[in-house]
C-alpha atoms as a PDB file:
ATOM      1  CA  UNK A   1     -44.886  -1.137  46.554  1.00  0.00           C
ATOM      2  CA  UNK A   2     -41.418   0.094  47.813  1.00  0.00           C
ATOM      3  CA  UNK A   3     -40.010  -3.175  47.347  1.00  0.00           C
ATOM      4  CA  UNK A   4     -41.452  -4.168  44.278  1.00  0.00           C
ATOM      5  CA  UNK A   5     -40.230  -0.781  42.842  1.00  0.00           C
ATOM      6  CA  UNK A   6     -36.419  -1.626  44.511  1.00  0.00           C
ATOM      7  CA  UNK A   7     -37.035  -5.081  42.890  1.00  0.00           C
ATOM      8  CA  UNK A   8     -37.807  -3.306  39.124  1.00  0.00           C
ATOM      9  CA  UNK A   9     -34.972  -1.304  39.145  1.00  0.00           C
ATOM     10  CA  UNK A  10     -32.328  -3.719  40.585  1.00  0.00           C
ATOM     11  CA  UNK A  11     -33.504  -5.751  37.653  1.00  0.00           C
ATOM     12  CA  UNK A  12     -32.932  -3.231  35.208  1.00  0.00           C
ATOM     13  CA  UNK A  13     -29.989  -1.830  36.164  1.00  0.00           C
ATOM     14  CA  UNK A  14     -28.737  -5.879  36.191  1.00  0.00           C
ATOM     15  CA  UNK A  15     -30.098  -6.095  32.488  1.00  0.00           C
ATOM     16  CA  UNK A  16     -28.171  -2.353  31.694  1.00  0.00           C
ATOM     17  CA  UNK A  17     -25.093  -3.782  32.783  1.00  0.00           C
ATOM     18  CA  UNK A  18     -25.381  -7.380  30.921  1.00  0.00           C
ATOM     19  CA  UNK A  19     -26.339  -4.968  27.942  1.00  0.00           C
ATOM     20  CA  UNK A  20     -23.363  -2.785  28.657  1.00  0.00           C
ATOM     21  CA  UNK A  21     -20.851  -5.886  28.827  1.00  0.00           C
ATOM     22  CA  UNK A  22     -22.071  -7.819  26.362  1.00  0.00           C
ATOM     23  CA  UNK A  23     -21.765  -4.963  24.154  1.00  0.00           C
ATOM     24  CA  UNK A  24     -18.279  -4.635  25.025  1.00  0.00           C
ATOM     25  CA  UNK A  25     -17.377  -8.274  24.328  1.00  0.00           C
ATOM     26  CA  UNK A  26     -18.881  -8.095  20.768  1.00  0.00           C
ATOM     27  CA  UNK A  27     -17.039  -4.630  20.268  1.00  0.00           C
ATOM     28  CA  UNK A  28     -13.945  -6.168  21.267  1.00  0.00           C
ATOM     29  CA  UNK A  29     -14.923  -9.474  19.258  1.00  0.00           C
ATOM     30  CA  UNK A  30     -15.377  -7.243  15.988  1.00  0.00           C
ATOM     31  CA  UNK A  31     -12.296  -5.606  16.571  1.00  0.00           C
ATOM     32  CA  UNK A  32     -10.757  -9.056  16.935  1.00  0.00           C
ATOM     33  CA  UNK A  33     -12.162 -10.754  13.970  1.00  0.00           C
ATOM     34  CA  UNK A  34     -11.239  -7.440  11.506  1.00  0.00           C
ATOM     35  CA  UNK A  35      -8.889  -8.529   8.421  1.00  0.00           C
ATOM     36  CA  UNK A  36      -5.449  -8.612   9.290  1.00  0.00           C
ATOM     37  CA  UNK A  37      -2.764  -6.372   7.424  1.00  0.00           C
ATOM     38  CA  UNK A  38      -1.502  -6.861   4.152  1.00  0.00           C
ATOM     39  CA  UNK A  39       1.795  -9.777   4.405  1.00  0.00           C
ATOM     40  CA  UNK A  40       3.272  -7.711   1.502  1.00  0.00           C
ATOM     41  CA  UNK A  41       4.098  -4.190   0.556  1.00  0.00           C
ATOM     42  CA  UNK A  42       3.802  -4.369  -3.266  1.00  0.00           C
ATOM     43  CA  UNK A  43       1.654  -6.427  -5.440  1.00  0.00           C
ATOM     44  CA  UNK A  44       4.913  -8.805  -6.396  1.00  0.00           C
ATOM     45  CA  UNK A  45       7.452 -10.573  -4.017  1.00  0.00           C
ATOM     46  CA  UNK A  46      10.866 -10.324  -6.682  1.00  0.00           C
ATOM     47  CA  UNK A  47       9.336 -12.519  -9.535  1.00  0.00           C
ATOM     48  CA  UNK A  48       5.872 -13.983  -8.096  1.00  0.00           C
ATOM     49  CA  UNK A  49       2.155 -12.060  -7.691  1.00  0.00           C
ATOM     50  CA  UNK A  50       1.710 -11.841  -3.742  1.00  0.00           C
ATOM     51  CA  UNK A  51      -1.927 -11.730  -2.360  1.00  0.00           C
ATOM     52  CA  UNK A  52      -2.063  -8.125  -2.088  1.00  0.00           C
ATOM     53  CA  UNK A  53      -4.782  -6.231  -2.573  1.00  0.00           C
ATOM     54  CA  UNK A  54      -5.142  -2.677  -2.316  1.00  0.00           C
ATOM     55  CA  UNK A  55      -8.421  -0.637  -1.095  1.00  0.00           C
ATOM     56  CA  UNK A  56     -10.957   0.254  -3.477  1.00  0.00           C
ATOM     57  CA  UNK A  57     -10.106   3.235  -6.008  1.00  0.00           C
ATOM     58  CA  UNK A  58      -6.147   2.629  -5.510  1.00  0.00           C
ATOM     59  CA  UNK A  59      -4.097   3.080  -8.522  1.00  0.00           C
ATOM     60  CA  UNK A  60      -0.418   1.107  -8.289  1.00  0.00           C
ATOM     61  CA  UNK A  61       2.373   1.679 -10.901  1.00  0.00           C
ATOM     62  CA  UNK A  62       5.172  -0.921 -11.290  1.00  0.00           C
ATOM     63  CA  UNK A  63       8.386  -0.307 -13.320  1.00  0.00           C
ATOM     64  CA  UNK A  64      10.598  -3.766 -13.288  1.00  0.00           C
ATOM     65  CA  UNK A  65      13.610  -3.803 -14.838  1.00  0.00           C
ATOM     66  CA  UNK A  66      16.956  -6.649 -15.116  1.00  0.00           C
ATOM     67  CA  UNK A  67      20.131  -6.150 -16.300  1.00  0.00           C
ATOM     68  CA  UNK A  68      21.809  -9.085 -18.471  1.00  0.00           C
ATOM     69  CA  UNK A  69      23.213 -12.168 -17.385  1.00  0.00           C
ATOM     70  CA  UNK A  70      26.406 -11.375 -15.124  1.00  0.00           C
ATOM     71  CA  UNK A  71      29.361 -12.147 -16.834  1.00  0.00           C
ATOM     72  CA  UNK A  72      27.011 -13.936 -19.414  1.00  0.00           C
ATOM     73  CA  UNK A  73      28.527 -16.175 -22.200  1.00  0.00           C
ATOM     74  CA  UNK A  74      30.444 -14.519 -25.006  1.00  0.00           C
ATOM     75  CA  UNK A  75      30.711 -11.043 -22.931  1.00  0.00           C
ATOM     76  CA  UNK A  76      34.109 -11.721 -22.570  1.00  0.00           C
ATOM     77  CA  UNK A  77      33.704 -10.732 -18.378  1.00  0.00           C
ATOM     78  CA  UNK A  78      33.328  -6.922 -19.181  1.00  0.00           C
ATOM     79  CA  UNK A  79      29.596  -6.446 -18.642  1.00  0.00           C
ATOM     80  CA  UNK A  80      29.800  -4.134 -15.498  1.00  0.00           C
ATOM     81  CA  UNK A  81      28.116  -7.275 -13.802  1.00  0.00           C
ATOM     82  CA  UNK A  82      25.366  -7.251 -16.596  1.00  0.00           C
ATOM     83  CA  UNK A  83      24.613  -3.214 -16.700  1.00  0.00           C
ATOM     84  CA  UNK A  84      26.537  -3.113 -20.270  1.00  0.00           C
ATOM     85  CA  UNK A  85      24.463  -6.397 -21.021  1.00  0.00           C
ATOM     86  CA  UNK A  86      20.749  -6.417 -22.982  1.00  0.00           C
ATOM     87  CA  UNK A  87      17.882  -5.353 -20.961  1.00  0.00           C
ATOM     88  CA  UNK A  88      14.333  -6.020 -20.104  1.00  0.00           C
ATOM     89  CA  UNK A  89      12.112  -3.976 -18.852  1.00  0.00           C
ATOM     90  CA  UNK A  90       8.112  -4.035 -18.246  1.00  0.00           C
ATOM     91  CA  UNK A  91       5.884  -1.011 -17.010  1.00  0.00           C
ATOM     92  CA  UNK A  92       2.719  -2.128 -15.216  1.00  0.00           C
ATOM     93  CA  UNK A  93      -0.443  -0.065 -13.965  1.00  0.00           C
ATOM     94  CA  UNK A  94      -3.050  -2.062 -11.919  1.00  0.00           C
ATOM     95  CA  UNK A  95      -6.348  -0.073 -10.533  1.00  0.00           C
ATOM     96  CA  UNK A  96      -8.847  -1.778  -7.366  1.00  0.00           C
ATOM     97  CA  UNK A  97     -12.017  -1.329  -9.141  1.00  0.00           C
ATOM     98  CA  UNK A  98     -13.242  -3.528  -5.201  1.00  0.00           C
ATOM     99  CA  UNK A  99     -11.591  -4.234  -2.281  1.00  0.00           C
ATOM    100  CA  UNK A 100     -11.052  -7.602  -3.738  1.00  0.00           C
ATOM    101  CA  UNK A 101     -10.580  -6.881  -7.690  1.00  0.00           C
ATOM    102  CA  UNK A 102      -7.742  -5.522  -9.257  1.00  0.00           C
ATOM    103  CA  UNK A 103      -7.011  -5.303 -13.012  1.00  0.00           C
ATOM    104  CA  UNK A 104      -3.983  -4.001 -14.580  1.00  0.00           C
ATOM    105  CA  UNK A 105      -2.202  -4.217 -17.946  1.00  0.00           C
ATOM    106  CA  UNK A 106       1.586  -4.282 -18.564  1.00  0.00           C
ATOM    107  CA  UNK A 107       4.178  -4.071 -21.552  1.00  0.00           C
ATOM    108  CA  UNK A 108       7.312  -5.726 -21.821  1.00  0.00           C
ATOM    109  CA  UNK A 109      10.497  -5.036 -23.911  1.00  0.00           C
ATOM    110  CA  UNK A 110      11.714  -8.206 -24.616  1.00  0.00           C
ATOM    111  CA  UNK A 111       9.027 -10.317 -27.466  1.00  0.00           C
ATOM    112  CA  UNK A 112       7.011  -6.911 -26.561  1.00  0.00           C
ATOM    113  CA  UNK A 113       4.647  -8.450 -24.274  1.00  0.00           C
ATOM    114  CA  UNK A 114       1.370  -7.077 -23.742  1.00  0.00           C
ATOM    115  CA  UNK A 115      -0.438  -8.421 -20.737  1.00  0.00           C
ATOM    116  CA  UNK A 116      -3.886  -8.442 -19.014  1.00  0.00           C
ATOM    117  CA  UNK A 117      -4.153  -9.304 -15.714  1.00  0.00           C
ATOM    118  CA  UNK A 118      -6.708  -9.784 -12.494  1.00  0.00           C
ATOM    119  CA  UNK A 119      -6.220 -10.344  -8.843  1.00  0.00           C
ATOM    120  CA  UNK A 120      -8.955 -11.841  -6.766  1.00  0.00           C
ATOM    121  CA  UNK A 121      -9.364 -12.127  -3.494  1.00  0.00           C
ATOM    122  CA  UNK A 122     -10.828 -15.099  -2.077  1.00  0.00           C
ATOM    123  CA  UNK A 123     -10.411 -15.894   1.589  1.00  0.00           C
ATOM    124  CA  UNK A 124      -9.011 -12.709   4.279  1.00  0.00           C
ATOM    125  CA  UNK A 125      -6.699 -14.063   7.274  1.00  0.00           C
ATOM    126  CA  UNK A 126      -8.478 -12.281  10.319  1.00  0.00           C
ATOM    127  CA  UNK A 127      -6.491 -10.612  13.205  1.00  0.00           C
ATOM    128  CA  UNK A 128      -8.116 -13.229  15.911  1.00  0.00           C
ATOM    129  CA  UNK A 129      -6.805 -16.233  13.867  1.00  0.00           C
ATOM    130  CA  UNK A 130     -10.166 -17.611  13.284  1.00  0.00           C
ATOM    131  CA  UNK A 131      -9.071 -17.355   9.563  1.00  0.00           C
ATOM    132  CA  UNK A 132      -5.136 -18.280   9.850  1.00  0.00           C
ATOM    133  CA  UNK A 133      -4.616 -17.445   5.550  1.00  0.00           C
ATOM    134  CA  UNK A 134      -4.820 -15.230   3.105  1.00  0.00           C
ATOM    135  CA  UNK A 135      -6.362 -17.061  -0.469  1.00  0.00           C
ATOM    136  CA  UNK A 136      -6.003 -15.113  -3.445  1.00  0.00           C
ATOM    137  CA  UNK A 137      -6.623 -15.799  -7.483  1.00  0.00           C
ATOM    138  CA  UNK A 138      -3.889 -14.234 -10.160  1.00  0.00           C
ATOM    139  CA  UNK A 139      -4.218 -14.109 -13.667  1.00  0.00           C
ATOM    140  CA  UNK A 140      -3.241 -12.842 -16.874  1.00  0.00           C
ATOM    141  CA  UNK A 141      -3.673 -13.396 -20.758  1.00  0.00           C
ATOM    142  CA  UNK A 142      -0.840 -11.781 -22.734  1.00  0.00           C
ATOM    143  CA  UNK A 143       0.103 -11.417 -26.123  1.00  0.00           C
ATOM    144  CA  UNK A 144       3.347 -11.191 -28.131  1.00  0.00           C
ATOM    145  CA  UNK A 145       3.217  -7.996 -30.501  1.00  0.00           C
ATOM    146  CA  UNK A 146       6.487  -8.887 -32.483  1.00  0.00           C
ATOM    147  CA  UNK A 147       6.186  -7.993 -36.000  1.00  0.00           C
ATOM    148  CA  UNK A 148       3.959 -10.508 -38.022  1.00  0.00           C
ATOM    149  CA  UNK A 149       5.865 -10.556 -40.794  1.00  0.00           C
ATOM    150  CA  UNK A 150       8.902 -11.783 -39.182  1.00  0.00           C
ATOM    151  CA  UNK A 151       6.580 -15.274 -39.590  1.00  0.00           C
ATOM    152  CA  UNK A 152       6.874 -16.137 -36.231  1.00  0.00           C
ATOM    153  CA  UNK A 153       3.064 -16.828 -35.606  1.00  0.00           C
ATOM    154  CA  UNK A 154       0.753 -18.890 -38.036  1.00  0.00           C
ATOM    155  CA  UNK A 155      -2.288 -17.541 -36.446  1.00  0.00           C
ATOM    156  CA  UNK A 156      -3.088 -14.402 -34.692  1.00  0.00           C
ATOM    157  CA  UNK A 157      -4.219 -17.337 -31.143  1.00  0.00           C
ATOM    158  CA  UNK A 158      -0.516 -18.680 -31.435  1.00  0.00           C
ATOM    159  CA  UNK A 159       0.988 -15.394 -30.184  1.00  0.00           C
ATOM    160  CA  UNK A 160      -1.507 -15.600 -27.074  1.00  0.00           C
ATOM    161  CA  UNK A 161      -0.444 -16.957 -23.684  1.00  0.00           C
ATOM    162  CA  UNK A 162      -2.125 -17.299 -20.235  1.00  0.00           C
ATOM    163  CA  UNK A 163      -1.020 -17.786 -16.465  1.00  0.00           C
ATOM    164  CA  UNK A 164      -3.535 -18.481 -13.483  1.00  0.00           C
ATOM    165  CA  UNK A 165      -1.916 -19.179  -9.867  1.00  0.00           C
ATOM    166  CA  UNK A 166      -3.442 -19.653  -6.784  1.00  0.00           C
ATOM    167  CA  UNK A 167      -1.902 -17.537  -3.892  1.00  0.00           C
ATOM    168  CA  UNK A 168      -2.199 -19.109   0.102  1.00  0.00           C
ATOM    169  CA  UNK A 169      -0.357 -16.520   2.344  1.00  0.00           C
ATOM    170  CA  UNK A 170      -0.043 -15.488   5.524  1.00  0.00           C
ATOM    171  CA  UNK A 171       0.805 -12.679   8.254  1.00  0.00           C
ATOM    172  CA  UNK A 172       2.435 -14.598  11.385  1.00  0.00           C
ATOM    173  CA  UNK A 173       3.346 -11.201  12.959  1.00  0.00           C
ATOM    174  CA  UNK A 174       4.452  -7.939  12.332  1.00  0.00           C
ATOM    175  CA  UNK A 175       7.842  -9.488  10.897  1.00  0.00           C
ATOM    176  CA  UNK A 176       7.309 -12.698   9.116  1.00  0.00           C
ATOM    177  CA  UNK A 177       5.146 -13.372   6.313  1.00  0.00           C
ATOM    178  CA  UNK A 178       4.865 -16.607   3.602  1.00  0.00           C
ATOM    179  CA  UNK A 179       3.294 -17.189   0.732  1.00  0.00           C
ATOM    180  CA  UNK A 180       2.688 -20.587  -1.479  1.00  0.00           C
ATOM    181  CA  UNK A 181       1.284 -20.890  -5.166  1.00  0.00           C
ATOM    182  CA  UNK A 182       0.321 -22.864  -7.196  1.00  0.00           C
ATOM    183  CA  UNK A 183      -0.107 -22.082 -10.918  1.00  0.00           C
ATOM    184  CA  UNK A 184      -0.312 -23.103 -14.551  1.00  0.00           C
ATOM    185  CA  UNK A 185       1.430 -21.609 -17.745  1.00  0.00           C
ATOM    186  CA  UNK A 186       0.060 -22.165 -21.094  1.00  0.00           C
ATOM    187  CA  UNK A 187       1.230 -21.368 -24.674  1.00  0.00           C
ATOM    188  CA  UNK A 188      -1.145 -21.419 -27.887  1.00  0.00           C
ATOM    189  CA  UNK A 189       2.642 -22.100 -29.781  1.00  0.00           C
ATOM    190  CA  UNK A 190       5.665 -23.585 -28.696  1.00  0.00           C
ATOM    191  CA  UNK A 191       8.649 -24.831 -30.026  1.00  0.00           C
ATOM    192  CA  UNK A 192       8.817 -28.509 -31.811  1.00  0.00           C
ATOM    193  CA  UNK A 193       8.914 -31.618 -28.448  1.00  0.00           C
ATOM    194  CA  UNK A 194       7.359 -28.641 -26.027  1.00  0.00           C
ATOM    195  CA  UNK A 195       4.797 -28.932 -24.246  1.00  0.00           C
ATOM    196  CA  UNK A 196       1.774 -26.099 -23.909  1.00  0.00           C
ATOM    197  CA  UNK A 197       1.489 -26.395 -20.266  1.00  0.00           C
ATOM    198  CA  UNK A 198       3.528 -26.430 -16.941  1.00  0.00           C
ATOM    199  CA  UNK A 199       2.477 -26.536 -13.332  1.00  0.00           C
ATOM    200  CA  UNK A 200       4.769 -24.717 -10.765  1.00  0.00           C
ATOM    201  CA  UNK A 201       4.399 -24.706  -7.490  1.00  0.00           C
ATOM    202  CA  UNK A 202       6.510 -21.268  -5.479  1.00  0.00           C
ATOM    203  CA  UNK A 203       7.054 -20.447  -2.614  1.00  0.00           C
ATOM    204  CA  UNK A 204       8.235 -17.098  -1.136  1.00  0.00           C
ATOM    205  CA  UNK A 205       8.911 -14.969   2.076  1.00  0.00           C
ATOM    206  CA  UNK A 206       9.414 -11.282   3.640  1.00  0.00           C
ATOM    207  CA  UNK A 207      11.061 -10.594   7.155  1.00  0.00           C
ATOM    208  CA  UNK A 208      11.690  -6.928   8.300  1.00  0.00           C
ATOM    209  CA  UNK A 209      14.814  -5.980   9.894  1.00  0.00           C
ATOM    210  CA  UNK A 210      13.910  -2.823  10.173  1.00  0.00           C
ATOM    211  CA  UNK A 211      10.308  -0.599   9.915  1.00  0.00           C
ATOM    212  CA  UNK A 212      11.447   0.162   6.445  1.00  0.00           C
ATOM    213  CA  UNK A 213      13.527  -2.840   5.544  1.00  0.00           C
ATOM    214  CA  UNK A 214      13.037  -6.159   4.077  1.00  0.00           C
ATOM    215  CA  UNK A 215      14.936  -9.536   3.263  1.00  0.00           C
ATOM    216  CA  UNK A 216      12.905 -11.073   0.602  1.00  0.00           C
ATOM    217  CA  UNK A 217      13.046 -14.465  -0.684  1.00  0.00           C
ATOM    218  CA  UNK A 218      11.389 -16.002  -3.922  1.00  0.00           C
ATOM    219  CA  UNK A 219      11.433 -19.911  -5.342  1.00  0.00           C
ATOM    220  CA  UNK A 220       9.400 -21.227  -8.585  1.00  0.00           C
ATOM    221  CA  UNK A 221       9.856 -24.909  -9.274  1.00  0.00           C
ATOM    222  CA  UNK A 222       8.413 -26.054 -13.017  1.00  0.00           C
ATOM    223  CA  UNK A 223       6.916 -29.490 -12.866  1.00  0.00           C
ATOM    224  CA  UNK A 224       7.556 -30.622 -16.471  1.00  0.00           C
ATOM    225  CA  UNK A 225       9.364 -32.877 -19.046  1.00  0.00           C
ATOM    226  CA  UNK A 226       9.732 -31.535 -22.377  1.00  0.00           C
ATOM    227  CA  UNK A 227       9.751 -34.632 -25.693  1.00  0.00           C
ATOM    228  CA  UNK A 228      13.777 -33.848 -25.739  1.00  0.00           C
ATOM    229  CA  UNK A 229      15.679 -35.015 -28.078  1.00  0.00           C
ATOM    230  CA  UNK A 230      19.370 -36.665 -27.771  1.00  0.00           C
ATOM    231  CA  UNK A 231      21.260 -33.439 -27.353  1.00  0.00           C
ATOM    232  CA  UNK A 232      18.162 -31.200 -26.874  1.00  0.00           C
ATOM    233  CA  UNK A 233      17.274 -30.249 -23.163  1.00  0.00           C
ATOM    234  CA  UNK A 234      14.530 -27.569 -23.263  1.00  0.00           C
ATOM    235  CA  UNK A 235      13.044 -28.289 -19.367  1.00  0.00           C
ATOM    236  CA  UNK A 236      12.460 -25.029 -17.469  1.00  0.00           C
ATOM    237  CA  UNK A 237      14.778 -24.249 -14.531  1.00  0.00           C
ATOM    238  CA  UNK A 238      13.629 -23.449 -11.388  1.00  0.00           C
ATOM    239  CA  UNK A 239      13.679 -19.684 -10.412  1.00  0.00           C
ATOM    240  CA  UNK A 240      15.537 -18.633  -7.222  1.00  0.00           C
ATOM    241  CA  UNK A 241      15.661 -14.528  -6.093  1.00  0.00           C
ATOM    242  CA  UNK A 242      17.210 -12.980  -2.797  1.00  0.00           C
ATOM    243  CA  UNK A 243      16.858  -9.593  -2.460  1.00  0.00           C
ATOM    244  CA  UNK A 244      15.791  -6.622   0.123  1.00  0.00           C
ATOM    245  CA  UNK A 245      12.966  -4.174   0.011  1.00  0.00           C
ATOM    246  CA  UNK A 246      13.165  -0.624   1.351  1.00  0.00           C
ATOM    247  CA  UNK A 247       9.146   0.330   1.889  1.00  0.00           C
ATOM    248  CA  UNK A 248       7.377   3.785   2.628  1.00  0.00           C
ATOM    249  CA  UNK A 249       3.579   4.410   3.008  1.00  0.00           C
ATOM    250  CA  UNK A 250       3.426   4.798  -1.094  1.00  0.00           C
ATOM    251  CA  UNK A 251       6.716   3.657  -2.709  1.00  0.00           C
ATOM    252  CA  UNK A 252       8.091   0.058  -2.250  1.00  0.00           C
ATOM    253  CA  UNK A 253      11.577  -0.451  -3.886  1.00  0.00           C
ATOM    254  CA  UNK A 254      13.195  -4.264  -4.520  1.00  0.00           C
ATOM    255  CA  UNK A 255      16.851  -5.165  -5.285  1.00  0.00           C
ATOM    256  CA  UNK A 256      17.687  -8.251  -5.656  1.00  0.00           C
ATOM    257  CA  UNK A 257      19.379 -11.421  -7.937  1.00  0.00           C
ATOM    258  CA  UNK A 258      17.646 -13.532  -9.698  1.00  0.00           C
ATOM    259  CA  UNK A 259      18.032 -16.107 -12.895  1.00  0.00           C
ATOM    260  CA  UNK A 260      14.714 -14.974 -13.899  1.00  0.00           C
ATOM    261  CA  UNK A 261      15.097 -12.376 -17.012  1.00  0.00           C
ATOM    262  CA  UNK A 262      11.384 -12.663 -18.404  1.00  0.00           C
ATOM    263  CA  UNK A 263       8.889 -10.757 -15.905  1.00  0.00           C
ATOM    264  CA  UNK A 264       6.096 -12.023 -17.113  1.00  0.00           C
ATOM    265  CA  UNK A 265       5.214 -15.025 -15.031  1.00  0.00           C
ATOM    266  CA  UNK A 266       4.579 -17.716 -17.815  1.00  0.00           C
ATOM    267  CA  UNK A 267       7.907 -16.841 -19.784  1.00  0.00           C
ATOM    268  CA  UNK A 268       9.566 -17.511 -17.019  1.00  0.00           C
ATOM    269  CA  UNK A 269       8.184 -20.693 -15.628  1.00  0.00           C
ATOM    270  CA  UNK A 270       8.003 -22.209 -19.823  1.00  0.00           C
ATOM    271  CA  UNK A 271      11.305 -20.963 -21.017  1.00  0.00           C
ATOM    272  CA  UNK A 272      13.943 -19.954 -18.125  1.00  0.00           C
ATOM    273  CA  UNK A 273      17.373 -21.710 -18.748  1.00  0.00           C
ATOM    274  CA  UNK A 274      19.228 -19.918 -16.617  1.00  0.00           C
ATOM    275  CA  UNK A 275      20.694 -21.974 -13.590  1.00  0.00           C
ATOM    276  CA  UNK A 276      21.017 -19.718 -10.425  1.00  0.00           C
ATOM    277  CA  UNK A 277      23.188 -22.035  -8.377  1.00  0.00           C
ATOM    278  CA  UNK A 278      25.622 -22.502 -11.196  1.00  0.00           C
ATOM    279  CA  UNK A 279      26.351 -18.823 -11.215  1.00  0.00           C
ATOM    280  CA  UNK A 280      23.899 -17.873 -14.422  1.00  0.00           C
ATOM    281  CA  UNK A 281      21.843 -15.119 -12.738  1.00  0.00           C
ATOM    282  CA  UNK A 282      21.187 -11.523 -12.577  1.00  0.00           C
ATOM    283  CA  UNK A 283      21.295  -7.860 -11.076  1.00  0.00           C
ATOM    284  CA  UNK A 284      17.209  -6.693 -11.137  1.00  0.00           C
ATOM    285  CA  UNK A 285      14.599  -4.253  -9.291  1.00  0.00           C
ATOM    286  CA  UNK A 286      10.963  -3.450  -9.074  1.00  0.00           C
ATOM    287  CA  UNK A 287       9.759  -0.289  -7.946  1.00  0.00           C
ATOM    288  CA  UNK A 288       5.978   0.440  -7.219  1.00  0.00           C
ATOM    289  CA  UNK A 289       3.880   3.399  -6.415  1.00  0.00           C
ATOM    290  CA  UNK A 290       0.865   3.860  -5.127  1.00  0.00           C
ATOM    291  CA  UNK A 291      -2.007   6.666  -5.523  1.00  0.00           C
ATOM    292  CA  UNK A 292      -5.784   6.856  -3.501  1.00  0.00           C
ATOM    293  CA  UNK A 293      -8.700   8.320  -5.391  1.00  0.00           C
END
């Protein structure tokens, strides 16, 4: 009896300890396998959605604003590097109504913009790599809410517009992130030999310098060809930005150049003819701040 009782409880103290440690390797695997951070700071890189997503109940507001063209045509070179020069300005609000849903609207100076947007998130990069991306959905219907009487729109569908991109990113450390997209413009109306839609494929990145500091880079190239005529070029440039980001634990500020005056994603990918490596860009920033209900 003595040694069958020795012989129980070396048995169960050898299944308590598997128990124990396999425990602790599952712990240590859900720790592992939790999402990993946020690449971004702010739900834009410059020009260009990013995938972020904020926790449920999060309320973000963005204010983006550029200057005018530096030393744009016709302003004679005394623009104060495009302060004195015309404006445009948007003011954005986007709630998490999920984890993984946000919706927001924005307004835009310039063609007074009004637009209606969703982020989606699809895929979550996991800290143990067994996910290496981040896949997110952006998009947006907008309208223009110019005067009507101005004649500018036939119908009350030709002043509507629409952008959807799809967002791969990733965290490679606590440094370096990327992000691709892929997206597609479309206009109800366009001008005469346009086109309604564009693909554009960008690309963009973020590398601290600093636990509060940012370089930020930001590239959108159109894939399109316009019905030109002779001495009528209307194909999109691409959009380039370079700029810094200065973050806190609810504000994220961005200052940058760009060639990209629009905001909105699809005016700038259909109708930007401003060439940033011929000097035609601009002085711009977004700021963005956060609230937790």
């Amino acid at each position: 009896m003595d040694i069958l009782k020795k012989g129980f409880l070396l048995l169960a103290s050898g299944l308590i300890a598997h128990g124990v440690a396999l425990g602790q390797e599952t712990a240590r695997d859900t720790v592992q396998d939790k999402p990993e951070r946020a690449a971004f700071e702010s739900s834009h890189i410059i020009d260009n959605p990013t995938n972020v997503l904020y926790p449920k109940n999060t309320l973000e507001i963005v204010f983006s604003h550029r200057f005018g063209l530096i030393n744009a045509e016709g302003s004679n070179n005394n623009d104060l590097i495009g302060i004195w020069g015309p404006a445009n300005i948007r003011v954005g609000a986007s709630y998490a109504i999920h984890d993984r849903l946000t919706i927001g609207y924005g307004t835009t100076k310039v063609d007074r913009l009004q637009d209606f947007s969703w982020k989606l998130g699809l895929i979550q990069q996991t800290r143990s790599g067994r996910i290496p991306v981040s896949v997110s959905y952006y998009g947006n219907f907008t309208i223009d809410a110019r005067n009507k009487g101005r004649g500018l729109f036939p119908t009350r569908q030709s002043r509507y517009s629409f952008f959807n991109q799809l967002i791969v990113a990733r965290r490679f450390n606590r440094n370096l992130s990327l992000q691709v997209g892929g997206s597609v413009s479309h206009y109800n109306l366009v001008p005469q030999r346009m086109r309604n839609d564009v693909i554009a494929l960008s690309a963009g990145g973020r590398y601290k310098i600093s636990p509060q500091t940012a370089i930020l880079l930001d590239y959108t190239q159109p894939f399109v060809h316009h019905l030109n005529g002779v001495d009528l070029d209307m194909d999109p440039e691409p959009g380039f930005s370079l700029g810094v980001e200065f973050g806190t634990s609810g504000h994220a500020f961005q200052l940058f150049i760009s060639n990209y005056y629009g905001i909105v994603p699809q005016k700038n990918v259909m109708f930007n003819q401003n060439d940033f490596f011929k000097g035609e860009y601009l002085i711009g920033f977004n700021i963005t701040r956060k609230y937790n209900f």
